[in-house]
N, C-alpha and C. Protein backbone atom coordinates (compact mmCIF):
# COMPACT_ATOMS: atom_id res chain seq x y z
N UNK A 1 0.83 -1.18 0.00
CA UNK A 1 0.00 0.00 0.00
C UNK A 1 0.88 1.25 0.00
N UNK A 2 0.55 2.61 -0.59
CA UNK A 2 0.88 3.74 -0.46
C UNK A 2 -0.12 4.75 0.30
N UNK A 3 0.76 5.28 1.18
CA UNK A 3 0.08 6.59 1.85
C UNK A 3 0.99 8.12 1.10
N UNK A 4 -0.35 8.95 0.77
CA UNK A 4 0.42 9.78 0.38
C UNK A 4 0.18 10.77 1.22
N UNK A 5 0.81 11.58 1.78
CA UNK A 5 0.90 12.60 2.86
C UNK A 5 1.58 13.82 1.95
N UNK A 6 0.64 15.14 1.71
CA UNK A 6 0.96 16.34 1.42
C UNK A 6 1.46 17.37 2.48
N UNK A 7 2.36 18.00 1.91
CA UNK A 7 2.86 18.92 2.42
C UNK A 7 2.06 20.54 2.11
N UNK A 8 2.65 21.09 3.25
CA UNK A 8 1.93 23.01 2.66
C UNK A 8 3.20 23.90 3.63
N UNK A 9 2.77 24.70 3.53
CA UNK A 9 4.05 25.81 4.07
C UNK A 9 4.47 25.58 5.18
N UNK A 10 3.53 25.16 5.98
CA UNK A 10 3.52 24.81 7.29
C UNK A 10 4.21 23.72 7.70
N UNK A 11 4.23 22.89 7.06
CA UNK A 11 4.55 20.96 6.77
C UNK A 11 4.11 20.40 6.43
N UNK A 12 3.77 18.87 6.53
CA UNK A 12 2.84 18.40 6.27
C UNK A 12 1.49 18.44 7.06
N UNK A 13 0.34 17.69 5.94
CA UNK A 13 -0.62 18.11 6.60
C UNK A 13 -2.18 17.09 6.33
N UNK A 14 -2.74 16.62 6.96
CA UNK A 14 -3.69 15.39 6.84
C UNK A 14 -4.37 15.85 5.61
N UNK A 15 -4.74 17.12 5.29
CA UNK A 15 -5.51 17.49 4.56
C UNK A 15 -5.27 16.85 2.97
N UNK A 16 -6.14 15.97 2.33
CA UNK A 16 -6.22 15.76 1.07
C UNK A 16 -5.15 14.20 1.23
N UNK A 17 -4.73 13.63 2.27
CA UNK A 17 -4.22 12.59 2.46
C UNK A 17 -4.82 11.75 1.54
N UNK A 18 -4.05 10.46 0.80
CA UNK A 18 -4.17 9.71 -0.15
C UNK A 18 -3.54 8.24 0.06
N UNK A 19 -5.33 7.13 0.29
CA UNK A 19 -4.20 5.74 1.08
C UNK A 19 -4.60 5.10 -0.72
N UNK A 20 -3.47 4.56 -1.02
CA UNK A 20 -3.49 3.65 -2.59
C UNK A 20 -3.32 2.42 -2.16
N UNK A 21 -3.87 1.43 -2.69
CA UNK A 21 -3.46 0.08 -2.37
C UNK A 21 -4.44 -0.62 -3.94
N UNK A 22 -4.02 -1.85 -3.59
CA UNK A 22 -4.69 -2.90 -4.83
C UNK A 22 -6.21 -3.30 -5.02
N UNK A 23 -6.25 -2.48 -3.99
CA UNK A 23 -7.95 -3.18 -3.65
C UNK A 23 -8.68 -1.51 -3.80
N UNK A 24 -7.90 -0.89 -4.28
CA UNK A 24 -8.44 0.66 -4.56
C UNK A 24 -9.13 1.03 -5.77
N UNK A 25 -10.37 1.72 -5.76
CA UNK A 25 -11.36 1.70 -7.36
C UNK A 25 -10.34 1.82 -8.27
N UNK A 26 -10.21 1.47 -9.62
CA UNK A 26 -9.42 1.46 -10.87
C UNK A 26 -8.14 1.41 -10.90
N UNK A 27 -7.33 0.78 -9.51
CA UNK A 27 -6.34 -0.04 -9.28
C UNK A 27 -6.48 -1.01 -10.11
N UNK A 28 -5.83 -0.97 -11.20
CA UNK A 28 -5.08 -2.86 -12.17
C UNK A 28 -5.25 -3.94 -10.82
N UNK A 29 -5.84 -4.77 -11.39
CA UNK A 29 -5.78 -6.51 -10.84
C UNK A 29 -5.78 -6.69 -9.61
N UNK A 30 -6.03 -7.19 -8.76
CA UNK A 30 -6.00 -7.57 -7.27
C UNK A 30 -4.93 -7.55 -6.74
N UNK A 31 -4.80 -7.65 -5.39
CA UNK A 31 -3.57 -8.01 -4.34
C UNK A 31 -3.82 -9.50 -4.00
N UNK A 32 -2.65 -10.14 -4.56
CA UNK A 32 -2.12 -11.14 -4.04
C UNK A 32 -0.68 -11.20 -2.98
N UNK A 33 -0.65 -12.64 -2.37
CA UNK A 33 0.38 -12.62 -1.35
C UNK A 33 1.47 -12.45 -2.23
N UNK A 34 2.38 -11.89 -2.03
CA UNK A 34 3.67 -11.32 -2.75
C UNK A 34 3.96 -10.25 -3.77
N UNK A 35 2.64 -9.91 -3.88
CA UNK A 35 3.21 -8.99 -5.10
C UNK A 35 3.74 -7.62 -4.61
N UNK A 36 4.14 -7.45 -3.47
CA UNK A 36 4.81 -5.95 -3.48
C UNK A 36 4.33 -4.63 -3.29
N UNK A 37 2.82 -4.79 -3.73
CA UNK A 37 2.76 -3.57 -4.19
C UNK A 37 3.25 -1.94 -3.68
N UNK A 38 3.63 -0.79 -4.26
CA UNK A 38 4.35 -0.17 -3.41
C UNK A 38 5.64 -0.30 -3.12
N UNK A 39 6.83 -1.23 -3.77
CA UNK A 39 7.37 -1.52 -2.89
C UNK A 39 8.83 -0.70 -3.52
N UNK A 40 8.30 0.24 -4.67
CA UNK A 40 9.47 1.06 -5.21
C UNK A 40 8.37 1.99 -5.88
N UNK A 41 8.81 3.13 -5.94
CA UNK A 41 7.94 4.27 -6.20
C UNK A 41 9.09 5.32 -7.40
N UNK A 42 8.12 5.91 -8.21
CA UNK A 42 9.22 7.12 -9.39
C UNK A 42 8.25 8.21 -9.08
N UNK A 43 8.63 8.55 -9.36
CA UNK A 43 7.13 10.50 -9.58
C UNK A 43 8.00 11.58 -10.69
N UNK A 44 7.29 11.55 -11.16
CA UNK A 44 7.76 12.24 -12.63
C UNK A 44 6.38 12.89 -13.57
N UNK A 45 6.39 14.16 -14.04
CA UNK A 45 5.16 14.13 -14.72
C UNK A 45 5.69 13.38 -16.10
N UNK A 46 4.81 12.69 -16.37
CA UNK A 46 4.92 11.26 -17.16
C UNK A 46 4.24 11.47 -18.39
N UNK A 47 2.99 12.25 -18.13
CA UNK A 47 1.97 12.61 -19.20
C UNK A 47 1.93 14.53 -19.63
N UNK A 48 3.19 14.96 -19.06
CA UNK A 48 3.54 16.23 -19.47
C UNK A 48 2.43 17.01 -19.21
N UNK A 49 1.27 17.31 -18.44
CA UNK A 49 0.26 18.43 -17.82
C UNK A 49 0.48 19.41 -16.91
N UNK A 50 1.96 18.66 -16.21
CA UNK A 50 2.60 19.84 -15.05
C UNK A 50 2.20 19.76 -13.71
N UNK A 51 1.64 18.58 -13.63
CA UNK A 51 1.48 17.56 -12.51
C UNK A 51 2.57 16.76 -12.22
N UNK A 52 2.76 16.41 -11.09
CA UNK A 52 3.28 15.18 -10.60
C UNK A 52 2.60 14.00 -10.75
N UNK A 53 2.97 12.68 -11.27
CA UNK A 53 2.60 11.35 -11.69
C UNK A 53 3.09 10.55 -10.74
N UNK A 54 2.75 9.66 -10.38
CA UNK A 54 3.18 8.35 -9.05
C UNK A 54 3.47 7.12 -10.05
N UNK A 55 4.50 6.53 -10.07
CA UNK A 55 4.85 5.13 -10.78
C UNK A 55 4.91 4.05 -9.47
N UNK A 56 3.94 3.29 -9.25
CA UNK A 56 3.99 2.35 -8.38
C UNK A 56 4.52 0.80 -8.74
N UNK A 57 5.69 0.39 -8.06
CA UNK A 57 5.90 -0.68 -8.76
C UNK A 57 5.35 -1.59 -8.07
N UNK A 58 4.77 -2.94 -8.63
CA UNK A 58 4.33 -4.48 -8.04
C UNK A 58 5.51 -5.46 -8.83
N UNK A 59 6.81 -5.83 -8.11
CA UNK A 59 7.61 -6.87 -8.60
C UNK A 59 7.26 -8.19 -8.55
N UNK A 60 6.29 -8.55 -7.61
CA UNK A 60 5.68 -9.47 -7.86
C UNK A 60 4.37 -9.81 -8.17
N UNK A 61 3.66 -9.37 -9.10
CA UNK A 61 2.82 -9.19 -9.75
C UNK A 61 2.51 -10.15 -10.84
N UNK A 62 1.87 -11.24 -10.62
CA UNK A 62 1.68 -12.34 -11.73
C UNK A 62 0.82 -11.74 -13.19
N UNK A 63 1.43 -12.35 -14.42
CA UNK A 63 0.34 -11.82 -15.53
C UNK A 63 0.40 -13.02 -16.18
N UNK A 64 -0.99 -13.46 -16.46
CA UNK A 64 -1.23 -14.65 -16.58
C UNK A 64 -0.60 -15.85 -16.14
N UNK A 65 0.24 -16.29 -16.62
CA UNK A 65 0.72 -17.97 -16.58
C UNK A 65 2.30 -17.53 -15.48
N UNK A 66 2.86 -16.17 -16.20
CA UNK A 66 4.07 -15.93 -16.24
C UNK A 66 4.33 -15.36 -14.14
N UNK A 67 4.75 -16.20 -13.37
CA UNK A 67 4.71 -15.84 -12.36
C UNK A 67 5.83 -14.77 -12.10
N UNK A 68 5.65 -14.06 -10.95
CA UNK A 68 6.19 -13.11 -10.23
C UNK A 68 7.06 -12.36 -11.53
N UNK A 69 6.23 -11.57 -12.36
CA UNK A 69 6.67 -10.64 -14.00
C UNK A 69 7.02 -9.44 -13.52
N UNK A 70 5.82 -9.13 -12.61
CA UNK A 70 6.12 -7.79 -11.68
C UNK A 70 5.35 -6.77 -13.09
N UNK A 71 4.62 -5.64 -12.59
CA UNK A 71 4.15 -4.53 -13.48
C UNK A 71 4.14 -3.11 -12.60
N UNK A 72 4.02 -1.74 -13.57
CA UNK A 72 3.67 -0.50 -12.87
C UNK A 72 2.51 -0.15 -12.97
N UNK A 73 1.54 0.56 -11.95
CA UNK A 73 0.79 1.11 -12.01
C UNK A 73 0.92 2.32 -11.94
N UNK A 74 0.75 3.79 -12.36
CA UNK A 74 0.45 4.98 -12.54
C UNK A 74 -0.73 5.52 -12.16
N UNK A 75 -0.17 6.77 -11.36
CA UNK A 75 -1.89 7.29 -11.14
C UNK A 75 -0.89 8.27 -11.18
N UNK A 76 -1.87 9.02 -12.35
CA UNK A 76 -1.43 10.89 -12.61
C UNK A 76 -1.98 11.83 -11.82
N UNK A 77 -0.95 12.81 -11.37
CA UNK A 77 -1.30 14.22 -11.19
C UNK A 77 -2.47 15.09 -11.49
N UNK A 78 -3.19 15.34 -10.83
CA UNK A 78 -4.04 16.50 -10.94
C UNK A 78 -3.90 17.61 -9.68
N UNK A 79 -5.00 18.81 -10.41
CA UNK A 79 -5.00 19.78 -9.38
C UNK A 79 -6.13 19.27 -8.06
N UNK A 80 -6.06 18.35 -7.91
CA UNK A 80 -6.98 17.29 -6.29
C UNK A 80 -6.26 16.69 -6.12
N UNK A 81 -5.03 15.97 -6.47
CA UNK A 81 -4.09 14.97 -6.37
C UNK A 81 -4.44 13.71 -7.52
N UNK A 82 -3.80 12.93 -6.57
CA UNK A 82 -3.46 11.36 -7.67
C UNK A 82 -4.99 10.69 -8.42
N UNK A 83 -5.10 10.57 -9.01
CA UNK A 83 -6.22 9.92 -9.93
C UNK A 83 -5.84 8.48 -10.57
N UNK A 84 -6.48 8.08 -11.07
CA UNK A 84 -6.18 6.87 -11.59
C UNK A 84 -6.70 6.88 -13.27
């Protein structure tokens, strides 16, 4: 799982807090035992809007037959935060 905790001038701050995990609406594929999810993170605007983008990696992430392939999930930047 990812918690995302924003910052403001002050520090951080609960406000607009963001919990991501596999079992989250329009999260790719389920959580299974091992897959990681979370378990290496990039942030880059990815889709060039001038947002920040979240690259979530799952290294162990089965796709079809092919065990532990591992995949990224992305949830882009907006002006509310992370979206999917």
């Amino acid at each position: 799982a990812v918690n995302i905790i924003y910052g403001s001038v002050f520090g951080l701050t609960t406000t607009g807090n963001q919990f991501w995990s596999q079992a989250s609406s329009g999260v790719n594929d389920i959580a299974e035992e091992y897959d990681n999810f979370g378990s290496s993170l990039a942030v880059q605007d990815f889709n060039g809007d001038g947002y920040d983008d979240l690259a979530i990696g799952v290294p162990g992430e089965d796709l079809g037959s092919i065990i532990n392939s591992g995949a990224t999930q992305i949830l882009y930047g907006s002006a509310s935060g992370l979206v999917v």
